[in-house]
Protein backbone atom coordinates (compact mmCIF):
# COMPACT_ATOMS: atom_id res chain seq x y z
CA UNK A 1 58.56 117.96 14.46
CA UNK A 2 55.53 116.23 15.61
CA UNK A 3 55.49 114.51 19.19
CA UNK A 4 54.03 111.24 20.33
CA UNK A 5 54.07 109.67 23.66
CA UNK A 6 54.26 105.52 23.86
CA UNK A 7 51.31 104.18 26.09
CA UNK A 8 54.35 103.78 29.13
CA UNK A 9 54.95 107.16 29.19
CA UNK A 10 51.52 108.80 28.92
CA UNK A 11 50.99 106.16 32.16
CA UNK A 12 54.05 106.93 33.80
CA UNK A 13 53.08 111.11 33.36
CA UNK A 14 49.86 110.82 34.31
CA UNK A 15 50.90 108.30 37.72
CA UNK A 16 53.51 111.52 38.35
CA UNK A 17 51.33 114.17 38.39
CA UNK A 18 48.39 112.46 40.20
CA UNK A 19 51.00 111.17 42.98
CA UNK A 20 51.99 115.14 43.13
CA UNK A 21 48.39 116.59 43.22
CA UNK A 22 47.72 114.29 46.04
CA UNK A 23 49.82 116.70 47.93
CA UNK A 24 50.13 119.66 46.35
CA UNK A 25 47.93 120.49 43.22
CA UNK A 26 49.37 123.72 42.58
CA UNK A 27 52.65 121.98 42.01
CA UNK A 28 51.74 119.36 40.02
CA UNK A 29 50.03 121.95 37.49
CA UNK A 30 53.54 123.96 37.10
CA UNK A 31 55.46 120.61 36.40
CA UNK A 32 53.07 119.74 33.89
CA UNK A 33 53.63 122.72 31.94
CA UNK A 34 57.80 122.40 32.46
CA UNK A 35 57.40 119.16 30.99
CA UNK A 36 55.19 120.70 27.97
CA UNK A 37 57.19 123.33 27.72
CA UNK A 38 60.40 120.82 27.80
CA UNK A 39 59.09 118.61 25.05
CA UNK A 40 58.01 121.87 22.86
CA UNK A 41 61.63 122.12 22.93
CA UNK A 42 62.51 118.27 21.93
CA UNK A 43 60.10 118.91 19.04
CA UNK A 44 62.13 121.89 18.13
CA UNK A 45 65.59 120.82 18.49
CA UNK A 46 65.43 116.94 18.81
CA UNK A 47 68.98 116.44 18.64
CA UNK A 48 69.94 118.36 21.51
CA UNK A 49 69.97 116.11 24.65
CA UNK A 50 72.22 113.79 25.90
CA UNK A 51 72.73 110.36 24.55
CA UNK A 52 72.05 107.90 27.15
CA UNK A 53 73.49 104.19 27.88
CA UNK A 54 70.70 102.71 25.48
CA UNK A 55 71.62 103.18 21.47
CA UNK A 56 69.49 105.97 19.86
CA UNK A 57 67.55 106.93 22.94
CA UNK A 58 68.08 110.92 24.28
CA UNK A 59 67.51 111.94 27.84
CA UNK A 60 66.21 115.42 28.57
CA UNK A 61 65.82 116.64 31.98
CA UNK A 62 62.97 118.35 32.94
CA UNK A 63 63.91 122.09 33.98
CA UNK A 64 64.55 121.94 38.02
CA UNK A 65 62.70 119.05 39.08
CA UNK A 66 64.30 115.01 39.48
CA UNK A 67 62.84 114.03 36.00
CA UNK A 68 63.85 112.70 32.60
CA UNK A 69 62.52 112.28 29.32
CA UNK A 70 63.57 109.42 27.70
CA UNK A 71 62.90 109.51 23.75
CA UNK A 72 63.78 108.63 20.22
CA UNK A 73 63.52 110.14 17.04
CA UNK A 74 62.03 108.35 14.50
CA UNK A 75 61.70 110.04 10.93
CA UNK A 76 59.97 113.38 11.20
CA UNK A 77 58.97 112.28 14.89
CA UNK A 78 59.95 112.53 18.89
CA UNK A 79 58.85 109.34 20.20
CA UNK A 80 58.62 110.09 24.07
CA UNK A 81 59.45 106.11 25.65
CA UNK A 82 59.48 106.79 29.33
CA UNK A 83 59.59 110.03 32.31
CA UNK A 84 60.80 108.61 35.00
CA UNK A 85 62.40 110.06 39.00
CA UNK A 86 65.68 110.03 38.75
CA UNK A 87 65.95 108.34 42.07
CA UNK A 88 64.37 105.26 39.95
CA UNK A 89 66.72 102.66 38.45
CA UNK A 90 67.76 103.44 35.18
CA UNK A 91 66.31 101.75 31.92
């Protein structure tokens, strides 16, 4: 299945991983391929995270680290709405 990120969550990746390489660059490379390798997986098997609290929207977490993917699937498509801490407030 093909993969496509909404304009909020390419921002909110891209604000994650710059906040992390401020401190540790090394680290911010490995969660950025956790988080490839964890949407590889959505595009494989779309159906196989949990439901959350909002109708039709999946959350994935992202291996080890305090993240989730938030996303939809939309005909022949993973629609990635949001990665966001999960110390943040929920959608």
């Amino acid at each position: 299945m093909k993969v496509r990120y909404t304009d909020t969550a390419a921002t909110e990746v891209e604000e994650i991983l710059e906040f992390i390489s401020r401190h540790n660059r090394v680290a911010a490379v490995r969660l950025n391929a956790r988080l490839e390798q964890t949407v590889g997986i959505l595009a494989d098997f779309p159906d196989m995270a949990q439901m959350s609290d909002e109708p039709g929207v999946r959350r994935m977490p992202v291996g080890r680290y305090p993240l989730l993917v938030f996303y939809t699937v939309e005909s022949n498509e993973v629609v990635i709405l949001h990665v966001r801490h999960t110390a943040r407030e929920p959608l």
